[in-house]
C-alpha atoms as a PDB file:
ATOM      1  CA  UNK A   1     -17.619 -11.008 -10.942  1.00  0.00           C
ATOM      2  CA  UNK A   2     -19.326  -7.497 -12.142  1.00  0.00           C
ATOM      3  CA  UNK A   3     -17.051  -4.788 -11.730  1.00  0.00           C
ATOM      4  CA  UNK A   4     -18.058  -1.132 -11.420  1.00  0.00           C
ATOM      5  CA  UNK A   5     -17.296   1.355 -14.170  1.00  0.00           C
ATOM      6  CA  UNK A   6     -15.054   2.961 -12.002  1.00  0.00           C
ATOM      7  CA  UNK A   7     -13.070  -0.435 -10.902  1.00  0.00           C
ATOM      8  CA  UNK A   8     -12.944  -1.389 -14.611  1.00  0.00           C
ATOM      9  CA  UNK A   9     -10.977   1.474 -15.456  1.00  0.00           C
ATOM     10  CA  UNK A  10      -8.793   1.155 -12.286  1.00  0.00           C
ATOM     11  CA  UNK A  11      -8.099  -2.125 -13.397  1.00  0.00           C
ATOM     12  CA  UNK A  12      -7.127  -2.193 -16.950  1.00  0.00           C
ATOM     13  CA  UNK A  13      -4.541   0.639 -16.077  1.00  0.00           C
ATOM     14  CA  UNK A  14      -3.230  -1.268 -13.847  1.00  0.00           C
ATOM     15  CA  UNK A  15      -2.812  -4.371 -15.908  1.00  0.00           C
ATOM     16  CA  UNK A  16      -1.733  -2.106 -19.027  1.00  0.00           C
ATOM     17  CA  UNK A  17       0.981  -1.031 -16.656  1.00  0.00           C
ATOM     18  CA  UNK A  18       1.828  -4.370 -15.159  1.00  0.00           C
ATOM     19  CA  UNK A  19       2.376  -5.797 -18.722  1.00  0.00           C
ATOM     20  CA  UNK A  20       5.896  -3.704 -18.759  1.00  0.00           C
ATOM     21  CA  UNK A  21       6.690  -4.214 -15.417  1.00  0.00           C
ATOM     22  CA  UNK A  22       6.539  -7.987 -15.715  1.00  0.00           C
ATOM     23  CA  UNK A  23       8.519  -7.786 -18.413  1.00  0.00           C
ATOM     24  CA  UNK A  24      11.166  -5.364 -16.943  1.00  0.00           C
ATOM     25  CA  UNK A  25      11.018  -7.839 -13.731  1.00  0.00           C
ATOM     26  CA  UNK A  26      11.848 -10.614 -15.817  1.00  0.00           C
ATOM     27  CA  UNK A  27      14.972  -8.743 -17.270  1.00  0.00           C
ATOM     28  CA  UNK A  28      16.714  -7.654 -14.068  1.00  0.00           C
ATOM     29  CA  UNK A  29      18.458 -10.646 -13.711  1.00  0.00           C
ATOM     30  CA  UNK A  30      20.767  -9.810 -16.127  1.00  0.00           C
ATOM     31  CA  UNK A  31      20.908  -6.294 -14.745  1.00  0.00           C
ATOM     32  CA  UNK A  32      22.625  -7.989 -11.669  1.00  0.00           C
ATOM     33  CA  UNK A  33      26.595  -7.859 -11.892  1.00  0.00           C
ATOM     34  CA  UNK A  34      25.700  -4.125 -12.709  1.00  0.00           C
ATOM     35  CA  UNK A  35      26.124  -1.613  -9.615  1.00  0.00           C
ATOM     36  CA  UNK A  36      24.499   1.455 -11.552  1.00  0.00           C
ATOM     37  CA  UNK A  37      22.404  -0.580 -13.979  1.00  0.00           C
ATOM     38  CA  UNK A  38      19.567  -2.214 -12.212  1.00  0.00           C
ATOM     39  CA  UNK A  39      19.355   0.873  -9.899  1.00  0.00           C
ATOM     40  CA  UNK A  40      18.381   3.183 -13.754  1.00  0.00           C
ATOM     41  CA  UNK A  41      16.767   0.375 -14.700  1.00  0.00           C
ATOM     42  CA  UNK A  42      14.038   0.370 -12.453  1.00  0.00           C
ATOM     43  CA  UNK A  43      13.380   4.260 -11.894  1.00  0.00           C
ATOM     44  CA  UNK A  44      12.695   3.833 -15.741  1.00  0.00           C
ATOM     45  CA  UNK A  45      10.605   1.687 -15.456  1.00  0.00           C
ATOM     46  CA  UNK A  46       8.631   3.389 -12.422  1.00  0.00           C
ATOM     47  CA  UNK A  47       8.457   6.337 -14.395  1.00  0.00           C
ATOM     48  CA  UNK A  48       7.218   4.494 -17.630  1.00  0.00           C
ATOM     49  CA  UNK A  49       4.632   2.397 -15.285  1.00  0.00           C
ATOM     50  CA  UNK A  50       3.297   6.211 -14.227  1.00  0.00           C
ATOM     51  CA  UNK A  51       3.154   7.596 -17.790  1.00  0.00           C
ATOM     52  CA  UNK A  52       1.195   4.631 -18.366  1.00  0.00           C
ATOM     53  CA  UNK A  53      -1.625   4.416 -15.181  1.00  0.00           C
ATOM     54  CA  UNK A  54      -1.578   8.326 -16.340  1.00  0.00           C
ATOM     55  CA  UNK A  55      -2.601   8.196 -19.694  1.00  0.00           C
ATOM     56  CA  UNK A  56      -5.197   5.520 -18.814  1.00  0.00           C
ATOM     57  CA  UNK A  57      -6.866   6.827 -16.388  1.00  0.00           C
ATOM     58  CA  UNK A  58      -7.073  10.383 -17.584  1.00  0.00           C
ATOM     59  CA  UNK A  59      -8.281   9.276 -21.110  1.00  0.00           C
ATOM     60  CA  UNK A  60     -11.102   7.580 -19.222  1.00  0.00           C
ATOM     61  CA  UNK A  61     -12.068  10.292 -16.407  1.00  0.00           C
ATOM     62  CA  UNK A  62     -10.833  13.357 -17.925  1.00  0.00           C
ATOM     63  CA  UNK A  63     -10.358  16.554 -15.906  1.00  0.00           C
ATOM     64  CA  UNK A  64      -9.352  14.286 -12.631  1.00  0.00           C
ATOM     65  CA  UNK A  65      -6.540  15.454 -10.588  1.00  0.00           C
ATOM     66  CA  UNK A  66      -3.375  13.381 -10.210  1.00  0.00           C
ATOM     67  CA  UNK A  67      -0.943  12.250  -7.573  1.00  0.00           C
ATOM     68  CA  UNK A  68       1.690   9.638  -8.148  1.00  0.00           C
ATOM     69  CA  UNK A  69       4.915   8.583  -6.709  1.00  0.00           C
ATOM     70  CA  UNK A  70       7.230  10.076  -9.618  1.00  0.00           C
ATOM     71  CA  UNK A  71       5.331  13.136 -11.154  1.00  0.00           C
ATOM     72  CA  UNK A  72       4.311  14.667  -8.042  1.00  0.00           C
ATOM     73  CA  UNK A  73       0.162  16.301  -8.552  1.00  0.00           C
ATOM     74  CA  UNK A  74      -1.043  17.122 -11.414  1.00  0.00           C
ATOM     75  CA  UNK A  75      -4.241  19.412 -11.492  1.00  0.00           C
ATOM     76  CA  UNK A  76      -7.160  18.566 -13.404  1.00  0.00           C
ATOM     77  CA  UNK A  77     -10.292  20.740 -13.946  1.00  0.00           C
ATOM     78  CA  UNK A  78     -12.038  18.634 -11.696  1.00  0.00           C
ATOM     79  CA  UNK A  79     -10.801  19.453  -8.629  1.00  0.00           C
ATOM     80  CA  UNK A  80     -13.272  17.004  -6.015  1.00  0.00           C
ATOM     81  CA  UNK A  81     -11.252  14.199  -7.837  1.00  0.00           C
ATOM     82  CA  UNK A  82      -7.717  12.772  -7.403  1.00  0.00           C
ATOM     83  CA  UNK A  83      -6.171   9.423  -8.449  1.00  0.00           C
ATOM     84  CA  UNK A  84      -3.269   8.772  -6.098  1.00  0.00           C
ATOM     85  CA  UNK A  85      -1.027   6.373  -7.290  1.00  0.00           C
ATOM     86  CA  UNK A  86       2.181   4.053  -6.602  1.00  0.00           C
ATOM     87  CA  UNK A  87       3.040   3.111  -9.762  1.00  0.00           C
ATOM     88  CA  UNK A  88       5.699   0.382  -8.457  1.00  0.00           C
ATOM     89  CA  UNK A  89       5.579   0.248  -4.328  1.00  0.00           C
ATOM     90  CA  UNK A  90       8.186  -2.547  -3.378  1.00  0.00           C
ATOM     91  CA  UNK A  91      10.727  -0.448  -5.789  1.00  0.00           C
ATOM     92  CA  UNK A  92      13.650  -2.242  -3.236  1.00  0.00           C
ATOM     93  CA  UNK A  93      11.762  -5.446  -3.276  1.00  0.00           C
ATOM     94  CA  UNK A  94      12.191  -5.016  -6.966  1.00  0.00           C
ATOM     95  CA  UNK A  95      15.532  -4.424  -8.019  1.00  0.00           C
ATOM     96  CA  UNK A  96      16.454  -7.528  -6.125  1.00  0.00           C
ATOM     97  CA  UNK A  97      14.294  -9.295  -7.888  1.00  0.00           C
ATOM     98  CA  UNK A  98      11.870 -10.100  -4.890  1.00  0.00           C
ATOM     99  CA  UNK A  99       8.641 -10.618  -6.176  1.00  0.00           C
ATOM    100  CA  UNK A 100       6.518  -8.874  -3.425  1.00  0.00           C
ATOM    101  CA  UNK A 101       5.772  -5.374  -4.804  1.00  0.00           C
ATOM    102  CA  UNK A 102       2.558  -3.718  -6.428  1.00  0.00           C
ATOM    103  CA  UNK A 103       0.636  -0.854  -7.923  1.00  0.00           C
ATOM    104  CA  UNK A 104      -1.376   0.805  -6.077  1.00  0.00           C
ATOM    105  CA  UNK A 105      -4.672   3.069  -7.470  1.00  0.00           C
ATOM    106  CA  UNK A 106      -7.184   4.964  -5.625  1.00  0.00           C
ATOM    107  CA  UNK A 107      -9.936   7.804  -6.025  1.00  0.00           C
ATOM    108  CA  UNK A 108     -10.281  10.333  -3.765  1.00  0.00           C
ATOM    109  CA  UNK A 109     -13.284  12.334  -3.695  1.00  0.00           C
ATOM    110  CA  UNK A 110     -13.957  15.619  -2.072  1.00  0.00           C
ATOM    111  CA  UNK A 111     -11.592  14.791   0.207  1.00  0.00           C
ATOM    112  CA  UNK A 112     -12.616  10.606   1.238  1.00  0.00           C
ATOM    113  CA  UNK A 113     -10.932   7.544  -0.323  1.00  0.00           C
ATOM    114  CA  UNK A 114     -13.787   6.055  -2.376  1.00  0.00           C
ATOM    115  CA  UNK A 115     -12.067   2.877  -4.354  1.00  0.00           C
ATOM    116  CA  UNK A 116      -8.706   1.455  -4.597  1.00  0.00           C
ATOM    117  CA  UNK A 117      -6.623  -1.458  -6.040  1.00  0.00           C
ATOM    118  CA  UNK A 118      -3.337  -2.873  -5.155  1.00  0.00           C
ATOM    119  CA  UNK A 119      -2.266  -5.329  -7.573  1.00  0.00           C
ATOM    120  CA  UNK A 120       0.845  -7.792  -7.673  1.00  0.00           C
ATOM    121  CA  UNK A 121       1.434  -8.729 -11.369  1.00  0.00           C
ATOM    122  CA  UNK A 122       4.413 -11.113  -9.900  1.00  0.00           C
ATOM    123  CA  UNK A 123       1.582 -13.280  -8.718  1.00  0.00           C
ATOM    124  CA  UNK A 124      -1.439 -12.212 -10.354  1.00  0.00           C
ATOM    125  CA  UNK A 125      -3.353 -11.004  -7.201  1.00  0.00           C
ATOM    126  CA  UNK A 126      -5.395  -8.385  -7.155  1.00  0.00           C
ATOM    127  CA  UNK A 127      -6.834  -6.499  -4.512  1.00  0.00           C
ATOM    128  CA  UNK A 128     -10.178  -4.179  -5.032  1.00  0.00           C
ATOM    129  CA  UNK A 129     -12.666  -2.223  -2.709  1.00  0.00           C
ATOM    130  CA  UNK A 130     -15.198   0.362  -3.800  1.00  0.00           C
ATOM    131  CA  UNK A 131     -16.825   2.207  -0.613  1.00  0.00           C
ATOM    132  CA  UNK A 132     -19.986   0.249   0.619  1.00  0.00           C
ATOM    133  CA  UNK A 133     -19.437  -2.452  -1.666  1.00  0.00           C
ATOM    134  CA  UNK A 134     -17.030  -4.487   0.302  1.00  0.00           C
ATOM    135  CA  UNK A 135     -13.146  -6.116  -0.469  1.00  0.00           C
ATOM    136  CA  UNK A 136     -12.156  -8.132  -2.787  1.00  0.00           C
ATOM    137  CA  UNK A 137      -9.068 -10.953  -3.556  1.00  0.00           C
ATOM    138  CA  UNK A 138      -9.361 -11.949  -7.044  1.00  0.00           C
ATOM    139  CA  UNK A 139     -12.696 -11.973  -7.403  1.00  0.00           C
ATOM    140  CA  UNK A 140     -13.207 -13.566  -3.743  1.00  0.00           C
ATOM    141  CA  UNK A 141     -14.551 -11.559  -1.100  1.00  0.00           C
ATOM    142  CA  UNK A 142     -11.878 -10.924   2.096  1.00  0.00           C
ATOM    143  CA  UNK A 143     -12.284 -10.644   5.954  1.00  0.00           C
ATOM    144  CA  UNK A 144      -9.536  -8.979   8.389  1.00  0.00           C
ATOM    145  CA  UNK A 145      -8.481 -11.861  10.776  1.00  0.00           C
ATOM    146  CA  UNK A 146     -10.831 -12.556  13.711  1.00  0.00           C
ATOM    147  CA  UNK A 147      -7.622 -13.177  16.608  1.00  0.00           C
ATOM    148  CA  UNK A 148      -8.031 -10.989  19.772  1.00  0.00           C
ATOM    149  CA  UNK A 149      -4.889 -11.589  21.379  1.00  0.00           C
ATOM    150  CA  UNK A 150      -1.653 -10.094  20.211  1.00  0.00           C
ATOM    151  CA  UNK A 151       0.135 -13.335  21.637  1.00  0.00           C
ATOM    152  CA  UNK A 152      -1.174 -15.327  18.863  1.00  0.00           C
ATOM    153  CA  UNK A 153      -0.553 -12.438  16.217  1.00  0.00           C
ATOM    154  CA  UNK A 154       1.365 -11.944  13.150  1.00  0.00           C
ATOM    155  CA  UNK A 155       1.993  -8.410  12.495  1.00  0.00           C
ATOM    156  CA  UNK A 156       3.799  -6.408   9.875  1.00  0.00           C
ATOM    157  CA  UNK A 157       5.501  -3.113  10.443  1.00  0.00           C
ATOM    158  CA  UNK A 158       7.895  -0.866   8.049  1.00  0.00           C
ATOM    159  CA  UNK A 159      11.728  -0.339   9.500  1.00  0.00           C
ATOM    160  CA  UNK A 160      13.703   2.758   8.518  1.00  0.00           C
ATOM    161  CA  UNK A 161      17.052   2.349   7.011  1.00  0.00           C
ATOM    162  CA  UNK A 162      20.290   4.381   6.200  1.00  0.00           C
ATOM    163  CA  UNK A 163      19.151   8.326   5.643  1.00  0.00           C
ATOM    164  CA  UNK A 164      15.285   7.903   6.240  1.00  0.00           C
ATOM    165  CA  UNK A 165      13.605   7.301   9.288  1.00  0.00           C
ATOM    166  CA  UNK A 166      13.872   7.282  13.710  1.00  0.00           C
ATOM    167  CA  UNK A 167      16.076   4.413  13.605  1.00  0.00           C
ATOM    168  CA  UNK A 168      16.222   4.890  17.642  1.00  0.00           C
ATOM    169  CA  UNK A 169      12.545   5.165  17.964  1.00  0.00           C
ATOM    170  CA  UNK A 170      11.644   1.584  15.053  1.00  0.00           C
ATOM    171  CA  UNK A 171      14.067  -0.136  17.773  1.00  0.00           C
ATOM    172  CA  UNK A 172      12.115   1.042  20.485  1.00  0.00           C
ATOM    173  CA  UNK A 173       8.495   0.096  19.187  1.00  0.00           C
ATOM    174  CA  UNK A 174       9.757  -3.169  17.684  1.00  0.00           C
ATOM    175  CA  UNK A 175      11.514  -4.228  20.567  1.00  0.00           C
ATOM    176  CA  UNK A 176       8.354  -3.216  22.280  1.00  0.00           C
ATOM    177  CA  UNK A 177       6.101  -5.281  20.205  1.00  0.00           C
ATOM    178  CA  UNK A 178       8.368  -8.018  19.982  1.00  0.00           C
ATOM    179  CA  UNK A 179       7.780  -8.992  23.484  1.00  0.00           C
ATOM    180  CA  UNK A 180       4.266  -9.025  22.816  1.00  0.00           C
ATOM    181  CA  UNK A 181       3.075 -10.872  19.228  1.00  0.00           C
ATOM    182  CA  UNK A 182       3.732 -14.167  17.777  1.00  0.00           C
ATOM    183  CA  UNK A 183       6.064 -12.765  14.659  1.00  0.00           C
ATOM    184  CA  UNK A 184       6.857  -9.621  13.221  1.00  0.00           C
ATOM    185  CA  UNK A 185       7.355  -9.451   9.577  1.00  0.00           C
ATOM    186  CA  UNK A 186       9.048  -6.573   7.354  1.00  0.00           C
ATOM    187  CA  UNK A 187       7.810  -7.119   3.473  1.00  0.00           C
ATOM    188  CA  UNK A 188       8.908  -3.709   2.233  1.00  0.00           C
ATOM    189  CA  UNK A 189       5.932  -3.188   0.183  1.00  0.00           C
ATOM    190  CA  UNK A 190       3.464  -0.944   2.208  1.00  0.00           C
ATOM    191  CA  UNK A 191       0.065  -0.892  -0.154  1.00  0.00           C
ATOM    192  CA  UNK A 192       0.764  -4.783   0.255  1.00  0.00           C
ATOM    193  CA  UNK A 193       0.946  -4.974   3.916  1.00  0.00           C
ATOM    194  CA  UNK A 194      -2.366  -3.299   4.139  1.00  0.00           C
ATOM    195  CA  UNK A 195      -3.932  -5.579   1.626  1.00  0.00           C
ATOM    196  CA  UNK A 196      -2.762  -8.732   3.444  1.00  0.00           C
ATOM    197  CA  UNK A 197      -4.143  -7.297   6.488  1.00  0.00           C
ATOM    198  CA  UNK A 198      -7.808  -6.874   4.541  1.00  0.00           C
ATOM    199  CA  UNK A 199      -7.530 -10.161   3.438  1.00  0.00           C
ATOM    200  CA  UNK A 200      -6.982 -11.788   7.151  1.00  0.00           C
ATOM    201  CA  UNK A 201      -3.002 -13.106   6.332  1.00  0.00           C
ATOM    202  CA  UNK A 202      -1.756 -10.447   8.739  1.00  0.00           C
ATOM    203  CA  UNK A 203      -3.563  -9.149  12.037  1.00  0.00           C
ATOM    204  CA  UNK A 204      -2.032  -5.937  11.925  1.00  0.00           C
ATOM    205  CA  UNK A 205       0.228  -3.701  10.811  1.00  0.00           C
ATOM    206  CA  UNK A 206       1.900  -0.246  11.815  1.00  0.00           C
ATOM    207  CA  UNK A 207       4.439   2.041   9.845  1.00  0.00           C
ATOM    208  CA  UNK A 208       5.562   5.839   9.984  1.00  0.00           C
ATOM    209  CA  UNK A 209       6.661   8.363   7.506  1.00  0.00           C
ATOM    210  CA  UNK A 210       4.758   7.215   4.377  1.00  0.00           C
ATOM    211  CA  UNK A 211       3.097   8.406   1.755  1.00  0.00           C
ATOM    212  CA  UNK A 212      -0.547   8.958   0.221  1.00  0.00           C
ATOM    213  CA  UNK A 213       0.298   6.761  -2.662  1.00  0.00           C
ATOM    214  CA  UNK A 214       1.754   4.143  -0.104  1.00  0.00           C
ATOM    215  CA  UNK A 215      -1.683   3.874   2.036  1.00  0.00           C
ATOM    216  CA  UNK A 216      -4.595   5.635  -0.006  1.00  0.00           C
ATOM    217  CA  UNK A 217      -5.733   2.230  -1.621  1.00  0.00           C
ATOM    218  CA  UNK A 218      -4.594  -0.206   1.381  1.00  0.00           C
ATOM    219  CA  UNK A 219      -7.161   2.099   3.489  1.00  0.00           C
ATOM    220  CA  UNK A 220      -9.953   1.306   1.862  1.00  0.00           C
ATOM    221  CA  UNK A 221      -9.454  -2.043   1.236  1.00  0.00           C
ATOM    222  CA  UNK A 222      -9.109  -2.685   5.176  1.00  0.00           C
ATOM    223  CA  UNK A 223     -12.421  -0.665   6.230  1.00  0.00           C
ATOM    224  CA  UNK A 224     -14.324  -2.430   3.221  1.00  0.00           C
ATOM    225  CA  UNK A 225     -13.090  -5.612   5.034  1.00  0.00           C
ATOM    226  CA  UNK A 226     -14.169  -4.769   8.200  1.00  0.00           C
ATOM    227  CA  UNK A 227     -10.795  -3.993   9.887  1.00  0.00           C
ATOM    228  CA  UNK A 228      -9.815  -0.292  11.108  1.00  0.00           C
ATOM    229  CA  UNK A 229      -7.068   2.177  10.369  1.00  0.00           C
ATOM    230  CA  UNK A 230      -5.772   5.274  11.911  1.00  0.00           C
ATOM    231  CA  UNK A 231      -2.665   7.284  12.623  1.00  0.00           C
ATOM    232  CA  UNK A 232      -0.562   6.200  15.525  1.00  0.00           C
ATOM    233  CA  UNK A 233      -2.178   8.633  17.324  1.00  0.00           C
ATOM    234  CA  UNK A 234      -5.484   7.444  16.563  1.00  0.00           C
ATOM    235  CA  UNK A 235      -6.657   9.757  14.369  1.00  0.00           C
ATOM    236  CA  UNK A 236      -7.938  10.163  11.016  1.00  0.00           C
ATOM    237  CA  UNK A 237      -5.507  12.279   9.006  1.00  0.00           C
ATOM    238  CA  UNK A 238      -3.301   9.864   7.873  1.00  0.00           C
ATOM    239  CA  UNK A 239      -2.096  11.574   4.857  1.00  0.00           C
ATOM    240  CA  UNK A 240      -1.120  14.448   7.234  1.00  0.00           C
ATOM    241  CA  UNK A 241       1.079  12.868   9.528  1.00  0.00           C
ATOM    242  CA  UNK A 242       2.312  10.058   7.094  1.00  0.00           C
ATOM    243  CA  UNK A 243       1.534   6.901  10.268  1.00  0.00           C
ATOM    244  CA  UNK A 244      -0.898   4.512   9.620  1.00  0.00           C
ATOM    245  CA  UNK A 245      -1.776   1.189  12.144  1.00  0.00           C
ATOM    246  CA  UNK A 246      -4.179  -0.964  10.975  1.00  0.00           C
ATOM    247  CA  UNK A 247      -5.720  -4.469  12.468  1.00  0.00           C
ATOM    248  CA  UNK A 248      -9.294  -5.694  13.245  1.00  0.00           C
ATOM    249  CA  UNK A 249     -10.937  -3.928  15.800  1.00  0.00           C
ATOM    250  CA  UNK A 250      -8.577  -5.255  18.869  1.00  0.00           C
ATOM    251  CA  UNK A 251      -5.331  -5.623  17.732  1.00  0.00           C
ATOM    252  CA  UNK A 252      -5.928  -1.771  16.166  1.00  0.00           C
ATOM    253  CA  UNK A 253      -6.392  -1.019  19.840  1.00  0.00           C
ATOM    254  CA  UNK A 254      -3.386  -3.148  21.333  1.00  0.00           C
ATOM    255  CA  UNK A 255      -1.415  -1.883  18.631  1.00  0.00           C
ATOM    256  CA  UNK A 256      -2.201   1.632  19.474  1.00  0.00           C
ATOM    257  CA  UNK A 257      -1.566   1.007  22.998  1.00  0.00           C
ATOM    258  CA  UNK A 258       1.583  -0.741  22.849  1.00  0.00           C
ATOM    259  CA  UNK A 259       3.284   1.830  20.056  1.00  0.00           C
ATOM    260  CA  UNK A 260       2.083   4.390  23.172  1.00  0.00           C
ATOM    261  CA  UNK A 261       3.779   2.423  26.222  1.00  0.00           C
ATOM    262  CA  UNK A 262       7.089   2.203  24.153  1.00  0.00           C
ATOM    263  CA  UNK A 263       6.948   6.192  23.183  1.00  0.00           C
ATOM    264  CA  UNK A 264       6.793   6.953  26.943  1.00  0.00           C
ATOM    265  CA  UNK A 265      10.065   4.786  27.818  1.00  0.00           C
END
């Protein structure tokens, strides 16, 4: 398949960065009986995976802002530009050697989310969408699911855990959606989640209090599939608020209105 200019760069910094992270995956295992070890382990090699998508990408669009994960912005000269990137989302998923975590690259310009990759080197698959040009699964173009009824649904969502998150409020909209979908799933790797939603594996998919980096590339990669994505309000500013549902048209609706219903219990 032809690849833009833009997705080739995308792409070889991501696979220049994966080439580490494979290899750091690989040598966690013996990282194991360690409490502190695999814990420094892997922030190095976040950071390093960063340093790397960094270099990459600014030696090929010079001038571009920045916004990752571990170095916070960086300004550029060009300011209608920014790569936002996850260099390792998953880092959890990670460190216990679970192979279901990614990095995730997108463009924003003036403003819009115009490209974006999320890209599992465990597995080799990688996820692409330019704007207008559609979504993409290794090469292989990618649908949201067609199902209309949230009875016969599989849906992911993201659960808060010790210090972070509404732990009163997840039980209350998963117990709420529990009682209404065929399975619920927690994968801990948000830009994934939204890239098995573009590619039809999951109907939907609802999270709060996540990043830019977590979601920018996962956005695109749904609308260039044909599915929809908002805040849990049902708005646009998703970077804003830091809530993002996602489905084909219907289930982004019954997913909308059920995570309303359980906020007014």
């Amino acid at each position: 398949m032809h690849h833009s200019a833009l997705l080739n760069v995308m792409i070889a910094a991501a696979r220049k960065a994966a080439r580490a992270l494979k290899r750091d995956f690989g040598e966690l295992e013996k990282l194991q009986v360690s409490l502190k070890g695999p814990a420094n382990f892997v922030t190095a090699a976040d950071k390093r995976a960063e340093e790397t998508i960094y270099a990459e990408l600014t030696k090929a669009r010079p001038g571009y802002c920045f916004l990752g994960e571990e170095g916070g912005r960086r300004d550029g000269a060009d300011k209608s530009h920014t790569w936002i990137v996850d260099p390792l989302d998953g880092t959890t998923n990670f460190l216990h050697g679970i192979p279901q975590f990614a990095i995730s690259i997108a463009l924003e310009r003036e403003g819009a989310v115009v490209a974006g990759l999320v890209y599992n080197p465990a597995i080799e698959e990688l996820f692409i969408a330019e704007k207008g040009k559609g979504a993409f699964l290794n090469d292989q173009r990618i649908r949201v699911a067609g199902r209309k009824q949230l009875s016969e649904s599989v849906i992911a969502c993201g659960l808060p855990h010790i210090g972070r998150g509404d732990l009163v409020l997840a039980r209350k909209e998963t117990g709420a959606m529990q009682e209404q979908v065929a399975g619920l799933r927690r994968f801990g790797a948000a830009a994934l989640d939204l890239a098995w939603v573009a590619a039809g594996r999951l109907d939907g998919y609802w999270e709060r209090d996540i990043k830019p980096w977590d979601m920018a590339a996962g956005l695109i990669l749904i609308r260039e599939a044909g599915g929809y994505v908002s805040d849990i309000t049902g708005g646009d500013d998703l970077f804003a608020t830091g809530h993002v549902v996602a489905g084909n048209e219907t289930i982004h609706k019954e997913l909308l209105r059920v995570l309303k219903d359980a906020n007014k219990a």
